[in-house]
Protein backbone atom coordinates (compact mmCIF):
# COMPACT_ATOMS: atom_id res chain seq x y z
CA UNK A 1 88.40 112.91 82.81
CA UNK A 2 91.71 111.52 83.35
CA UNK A 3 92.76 110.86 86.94
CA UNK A 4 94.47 113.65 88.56
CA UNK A 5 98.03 112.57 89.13
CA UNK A 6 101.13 114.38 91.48
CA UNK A 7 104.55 114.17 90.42
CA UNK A 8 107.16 112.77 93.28
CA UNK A 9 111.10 113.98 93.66
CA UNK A 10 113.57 112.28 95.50
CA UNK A 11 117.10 113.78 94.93
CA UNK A 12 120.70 113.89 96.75
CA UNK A 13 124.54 112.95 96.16
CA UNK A 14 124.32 111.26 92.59
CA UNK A 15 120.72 110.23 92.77
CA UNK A 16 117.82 111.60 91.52
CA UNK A 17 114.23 109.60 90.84
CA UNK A 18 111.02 111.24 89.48
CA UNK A 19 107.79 109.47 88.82
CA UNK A 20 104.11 110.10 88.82
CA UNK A 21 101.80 108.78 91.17
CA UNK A 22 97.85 108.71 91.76
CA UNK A 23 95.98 109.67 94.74
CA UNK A 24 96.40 106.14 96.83
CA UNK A 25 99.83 106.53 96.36
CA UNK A 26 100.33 109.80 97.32
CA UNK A 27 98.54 109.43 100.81
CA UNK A 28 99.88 105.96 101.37
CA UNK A 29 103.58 108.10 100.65
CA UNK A 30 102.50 110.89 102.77
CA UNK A 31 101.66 108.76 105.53
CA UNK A 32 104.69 107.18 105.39
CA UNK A 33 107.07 110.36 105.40
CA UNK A 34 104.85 111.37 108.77
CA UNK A 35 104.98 107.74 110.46
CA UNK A 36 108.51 106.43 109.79
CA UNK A 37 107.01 103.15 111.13
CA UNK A 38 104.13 103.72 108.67
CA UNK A 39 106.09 101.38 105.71
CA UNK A 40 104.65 101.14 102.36
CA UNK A 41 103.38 97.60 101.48
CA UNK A 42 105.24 96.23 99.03
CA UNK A 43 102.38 94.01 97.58
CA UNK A 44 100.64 97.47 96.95
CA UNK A 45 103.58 99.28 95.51
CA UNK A 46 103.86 96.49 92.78
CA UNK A 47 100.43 96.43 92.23
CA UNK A 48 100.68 100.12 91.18
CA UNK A 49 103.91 99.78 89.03
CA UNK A 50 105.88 101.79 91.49
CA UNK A 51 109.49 100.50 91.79
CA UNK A 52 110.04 99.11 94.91
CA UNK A 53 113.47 99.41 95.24
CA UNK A 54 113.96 102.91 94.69
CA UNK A 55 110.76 103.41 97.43
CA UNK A 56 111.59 101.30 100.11
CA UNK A 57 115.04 100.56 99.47
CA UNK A 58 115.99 97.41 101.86
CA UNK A 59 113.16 98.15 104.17
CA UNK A 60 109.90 95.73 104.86
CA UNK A 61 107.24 96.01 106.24
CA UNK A 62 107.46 93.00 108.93
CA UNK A 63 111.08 94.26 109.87
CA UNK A 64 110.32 97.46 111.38
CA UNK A 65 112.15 98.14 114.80
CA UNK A 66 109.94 100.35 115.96
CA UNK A 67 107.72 98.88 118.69
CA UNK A 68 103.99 98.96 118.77
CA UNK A 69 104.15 101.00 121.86
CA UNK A 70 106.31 103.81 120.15
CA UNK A 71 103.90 103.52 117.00
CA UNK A 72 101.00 104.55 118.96
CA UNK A 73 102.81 107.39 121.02
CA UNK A 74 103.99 109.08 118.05
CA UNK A 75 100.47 109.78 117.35
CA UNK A 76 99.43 110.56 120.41
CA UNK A 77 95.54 109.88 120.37
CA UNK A 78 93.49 110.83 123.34
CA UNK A 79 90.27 109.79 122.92
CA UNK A 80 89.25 105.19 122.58
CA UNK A 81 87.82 106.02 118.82
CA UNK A 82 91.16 107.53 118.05
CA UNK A 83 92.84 104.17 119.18
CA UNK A 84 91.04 102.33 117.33
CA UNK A 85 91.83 103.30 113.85
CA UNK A 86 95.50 103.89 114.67
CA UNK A 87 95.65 100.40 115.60
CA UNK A 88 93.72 99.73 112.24
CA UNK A 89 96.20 101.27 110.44
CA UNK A 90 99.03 99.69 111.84
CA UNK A 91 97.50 96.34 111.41
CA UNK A 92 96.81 97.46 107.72
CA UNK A 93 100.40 98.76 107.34
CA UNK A 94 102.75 97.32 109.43
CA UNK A 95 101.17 93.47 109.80
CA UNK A 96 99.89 94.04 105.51
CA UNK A 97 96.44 93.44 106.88
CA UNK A 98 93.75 93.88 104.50
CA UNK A 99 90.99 93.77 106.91
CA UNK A 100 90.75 93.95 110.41
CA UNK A 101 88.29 92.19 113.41
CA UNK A 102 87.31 93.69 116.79
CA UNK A 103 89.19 90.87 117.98
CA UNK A 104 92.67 91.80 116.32
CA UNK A 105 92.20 95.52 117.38
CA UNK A 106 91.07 94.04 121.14
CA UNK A 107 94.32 92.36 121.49
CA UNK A 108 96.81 95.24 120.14
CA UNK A 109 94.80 97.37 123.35
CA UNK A 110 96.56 94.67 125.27
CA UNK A 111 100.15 94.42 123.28
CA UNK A 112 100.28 98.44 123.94
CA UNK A 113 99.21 98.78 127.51
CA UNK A 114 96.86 100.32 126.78
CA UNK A 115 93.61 99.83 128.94
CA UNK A 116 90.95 98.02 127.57
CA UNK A 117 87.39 100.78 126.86
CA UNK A 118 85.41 99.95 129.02
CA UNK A 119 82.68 100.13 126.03
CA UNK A 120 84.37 99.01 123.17
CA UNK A 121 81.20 98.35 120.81
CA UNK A 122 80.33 101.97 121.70
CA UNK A 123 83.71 103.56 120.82
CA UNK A 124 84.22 101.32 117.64
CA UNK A 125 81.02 102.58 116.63
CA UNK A 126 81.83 106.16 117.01
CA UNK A 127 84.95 105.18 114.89
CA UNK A 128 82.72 104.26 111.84
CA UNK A 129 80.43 106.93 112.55
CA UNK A 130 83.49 109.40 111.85
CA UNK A 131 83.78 107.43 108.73
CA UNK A 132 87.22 106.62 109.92
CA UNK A 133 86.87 103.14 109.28
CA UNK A 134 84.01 101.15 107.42
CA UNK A 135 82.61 97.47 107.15
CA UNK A 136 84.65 95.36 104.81
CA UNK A 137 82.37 92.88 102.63
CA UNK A 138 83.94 89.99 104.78
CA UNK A 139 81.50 89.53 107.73
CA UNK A 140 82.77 91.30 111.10
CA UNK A 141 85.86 92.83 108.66
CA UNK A 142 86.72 96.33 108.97
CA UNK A 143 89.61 98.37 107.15
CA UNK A 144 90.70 102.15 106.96
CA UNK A 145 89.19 104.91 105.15
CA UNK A 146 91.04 107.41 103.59
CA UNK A 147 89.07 110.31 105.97
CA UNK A 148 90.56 107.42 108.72
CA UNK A 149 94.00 107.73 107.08
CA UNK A 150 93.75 111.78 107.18
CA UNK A 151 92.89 112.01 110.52
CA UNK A 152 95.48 110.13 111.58
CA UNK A 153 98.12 112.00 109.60
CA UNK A 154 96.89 115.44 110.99
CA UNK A 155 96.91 113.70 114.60
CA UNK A 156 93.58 113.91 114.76
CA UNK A 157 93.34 117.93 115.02
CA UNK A 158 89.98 119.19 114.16
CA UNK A 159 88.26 116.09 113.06
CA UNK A 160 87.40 114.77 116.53
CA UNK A 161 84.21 115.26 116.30
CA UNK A 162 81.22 115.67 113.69
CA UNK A 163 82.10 119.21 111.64
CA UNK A 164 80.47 121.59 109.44
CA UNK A 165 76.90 120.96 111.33
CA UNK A 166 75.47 123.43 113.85
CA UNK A 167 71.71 124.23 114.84
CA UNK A 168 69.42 126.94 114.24
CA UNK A 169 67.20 128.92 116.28
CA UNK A 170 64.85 126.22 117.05
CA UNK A 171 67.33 123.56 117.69
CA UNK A 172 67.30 121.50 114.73
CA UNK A 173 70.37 120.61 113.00
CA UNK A 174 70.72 122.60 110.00
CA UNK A 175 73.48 121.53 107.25
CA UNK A 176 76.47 124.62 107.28
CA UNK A 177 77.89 122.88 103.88
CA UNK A 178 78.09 124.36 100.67
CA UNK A 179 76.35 124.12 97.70
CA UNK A 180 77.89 125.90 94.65
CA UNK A 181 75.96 127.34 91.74
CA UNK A 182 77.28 125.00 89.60
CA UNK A 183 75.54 122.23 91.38
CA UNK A 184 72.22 124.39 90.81
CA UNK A 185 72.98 124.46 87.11
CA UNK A 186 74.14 120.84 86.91
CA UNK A 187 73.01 119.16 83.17
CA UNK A 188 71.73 116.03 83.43
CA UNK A 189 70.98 115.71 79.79
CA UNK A 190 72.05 111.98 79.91
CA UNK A 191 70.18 111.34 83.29
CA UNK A 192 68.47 108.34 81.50
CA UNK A 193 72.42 106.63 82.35
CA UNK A 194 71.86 107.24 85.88
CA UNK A 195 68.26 105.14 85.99
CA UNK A 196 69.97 102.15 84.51
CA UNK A 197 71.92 101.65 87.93
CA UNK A 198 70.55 99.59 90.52
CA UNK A 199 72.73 100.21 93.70
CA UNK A 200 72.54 103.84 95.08
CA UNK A 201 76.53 103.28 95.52
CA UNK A 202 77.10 103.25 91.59
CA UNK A 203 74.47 105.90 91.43
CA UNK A 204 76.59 108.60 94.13
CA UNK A 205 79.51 107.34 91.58
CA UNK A 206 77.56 108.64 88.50
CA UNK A 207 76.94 111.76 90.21
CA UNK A 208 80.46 112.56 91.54
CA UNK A 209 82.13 111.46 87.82
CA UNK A 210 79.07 113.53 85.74
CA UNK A 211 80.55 116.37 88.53
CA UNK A 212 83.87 116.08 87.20
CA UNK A 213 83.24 115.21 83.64
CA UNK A 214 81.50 119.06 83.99
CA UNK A 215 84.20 120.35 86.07
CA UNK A 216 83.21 120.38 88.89
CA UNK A 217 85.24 118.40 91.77
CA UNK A 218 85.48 117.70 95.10
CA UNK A 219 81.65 117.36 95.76
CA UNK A 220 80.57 117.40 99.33
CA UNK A 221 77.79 115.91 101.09
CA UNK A 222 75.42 118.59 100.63
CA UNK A 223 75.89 119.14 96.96
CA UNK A 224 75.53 115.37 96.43
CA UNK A 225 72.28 114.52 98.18
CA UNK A 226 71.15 117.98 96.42
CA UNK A 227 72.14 116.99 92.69
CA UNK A 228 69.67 113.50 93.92
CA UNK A 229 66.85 115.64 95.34
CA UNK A 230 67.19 118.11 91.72
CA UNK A 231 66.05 114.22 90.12
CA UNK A 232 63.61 113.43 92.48
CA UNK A 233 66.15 110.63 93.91
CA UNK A 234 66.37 110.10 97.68
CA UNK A 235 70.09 110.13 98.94
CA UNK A 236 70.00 111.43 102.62
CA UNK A 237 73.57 113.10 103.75
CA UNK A 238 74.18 110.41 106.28
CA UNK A 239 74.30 107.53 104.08
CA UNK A 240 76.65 109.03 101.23
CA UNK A 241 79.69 107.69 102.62
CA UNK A 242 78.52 103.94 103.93
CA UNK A 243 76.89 103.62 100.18
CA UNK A 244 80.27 104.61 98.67
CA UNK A 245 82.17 102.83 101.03
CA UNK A 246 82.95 99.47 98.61
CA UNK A 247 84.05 101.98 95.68
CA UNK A 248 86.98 103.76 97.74
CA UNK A 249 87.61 100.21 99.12
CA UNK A 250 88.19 99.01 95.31
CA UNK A 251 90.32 102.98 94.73
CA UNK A 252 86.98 103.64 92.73
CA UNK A 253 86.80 106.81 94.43
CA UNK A 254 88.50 108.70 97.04
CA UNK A 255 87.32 110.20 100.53
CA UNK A 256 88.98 113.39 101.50
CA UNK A 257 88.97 116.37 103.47
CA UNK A 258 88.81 119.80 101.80
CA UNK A 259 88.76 123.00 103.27
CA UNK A 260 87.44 121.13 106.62
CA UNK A 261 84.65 119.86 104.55
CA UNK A 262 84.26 116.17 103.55
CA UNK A 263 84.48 115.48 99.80
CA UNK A 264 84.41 112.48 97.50
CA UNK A 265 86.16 112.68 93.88
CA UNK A 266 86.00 109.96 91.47
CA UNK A 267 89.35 108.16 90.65
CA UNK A 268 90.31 106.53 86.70
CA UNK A 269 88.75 102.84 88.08
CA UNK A 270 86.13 104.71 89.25
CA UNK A 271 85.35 106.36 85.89
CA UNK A 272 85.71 102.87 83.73
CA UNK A 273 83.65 101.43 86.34
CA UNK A 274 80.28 103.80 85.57
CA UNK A 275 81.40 103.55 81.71
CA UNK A 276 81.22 99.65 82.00
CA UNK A 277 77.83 99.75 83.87
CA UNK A 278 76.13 101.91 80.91
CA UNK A 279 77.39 99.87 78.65
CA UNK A 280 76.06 96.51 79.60
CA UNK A 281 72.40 98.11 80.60
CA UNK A 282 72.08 99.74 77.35
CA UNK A 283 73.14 96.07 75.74
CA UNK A 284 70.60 94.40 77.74
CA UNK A 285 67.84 97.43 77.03
């Protein structure tokens, strides 16, 4: 499957520029056309072959004159959680951060006037329980996640708090997501590939890229930890995302929001990544 790709249009007064872009780009472009402060990277844009002149024009990151102050009041977030990642995405994207520390977020609390949470271990936590942001493999390193990125974007309107769970008449959570028939009738005629992974992060990559290979896309929780449990595979719902968490960090796959739901859909890396892994087990079996 090739990876899905979104055509971009700029035109005026004797100008007019069309290219394709992948998914990173397009929600590192949306974000920008949202934030105005939100500048794209130029390391980034080169590393994806986008031309930087004709995307940021004479614009850098560092030389943004909007204050950090302003930054965080065009978002507007109420809650400490919601302060925390957009101060981990303006460290990301307006001081080209790749990770950020407690410390670094801490400090930008102070730069803002904003008051310090009283709690902060508790409210970064809830930050990374929301999946908005996620461990980096430096120690005490953190960095956005896309769901992060989309909250932000949407100003953090109806993703507050954990969705698409509610409880049944005896008070036990009960999952509301979908699972489509598809899932149900999923082939796994080459399941003997998935065996010959070791981490269960390459093996909810298998799953999601099989998915799409099949046609189906956008896989949520549910109908990932259920395509395990059809194999007799444990992969509970709440560790999907933390398992998958290096492989959107490397734009192996992507972390979105669909219909309210959470998703994951694999991205071209993502796809030569599995292909690679098959390969070398089957050369060493």
């Amino acid at each position: 499957m090739n990876e899905e790709k979104f055509l971009i249009k700029i035109t005026g007064d004797n100008f007019h520029f069309e290219q394709q872009i992948n998914e990173l780009q397009k929600a590192k472009i949306v974000s920008f056309l949202v934030l105005p402060s939100n500048i794209l990277p130029v390391e980034e844009v080169v590393d994806q072959n986008l031309p930087v002149s004709k995307i940021t024009s004479n614009v850098t990151p560092n030389n943004s004159t909007i204050s950090l102050r302003e930054y965080l009041l065009k978002i507007d977030p109420v809650t400490n959680a919601q302060k925390i990642v957009v101060f981990t995405m303006y460290l990301e994207d307006v001081e080209l951060l790749q990770t950020v520390s407690k410390e670094q977020i801490k400090d930008l609390f102070v730069q803002a006037k904003e008051p310090l949470p009283q709690n902060f271990t508790r409210d970064f936590d809830s930050a990374i329980k929301l999946t908005w942001i996620s461990s980096s493999k430096e120690e005490n390193e953190y960095y956005l996640t896309t769901i992060g990125r989309e909250a932000i974007m949407s100003k953090f309107k109806d993703v507050g708090t954990r969705t698409n769970i509610r409880k049944n008449g005896k008070g036990h959570k009960k999952s509301s997501l979908p699972i489509r028939e598809q899932i149900e009738n999923f082939d796994f005629s080459n399941i003997d590939t998935y065996w010959k992974l070791h981490s269960k992060g390459d093996k909810i990559l298998w799953l999601v890229v099989q998915a799409s290979v099949q046609g189906i896309n956008d896989l949520n929780l549910r109908e990932i930890s259920r395509l395990a449990e059809k194999i007799h595979d444990n992969l509970p719902m709440k560790n999907i995302y933390a398992l998958i968490a290096v492989h959107e960090k490397k734009s192996r796959a992507s972390l979105g929001l669909v219909n309210n739901n959470r998703i994951l859909r694999p991205l071209k890396p993502g796809l030569d990544y599995i292909q690679e892994k098959i390969n070398s087990a089957e050369s060493h079996s």
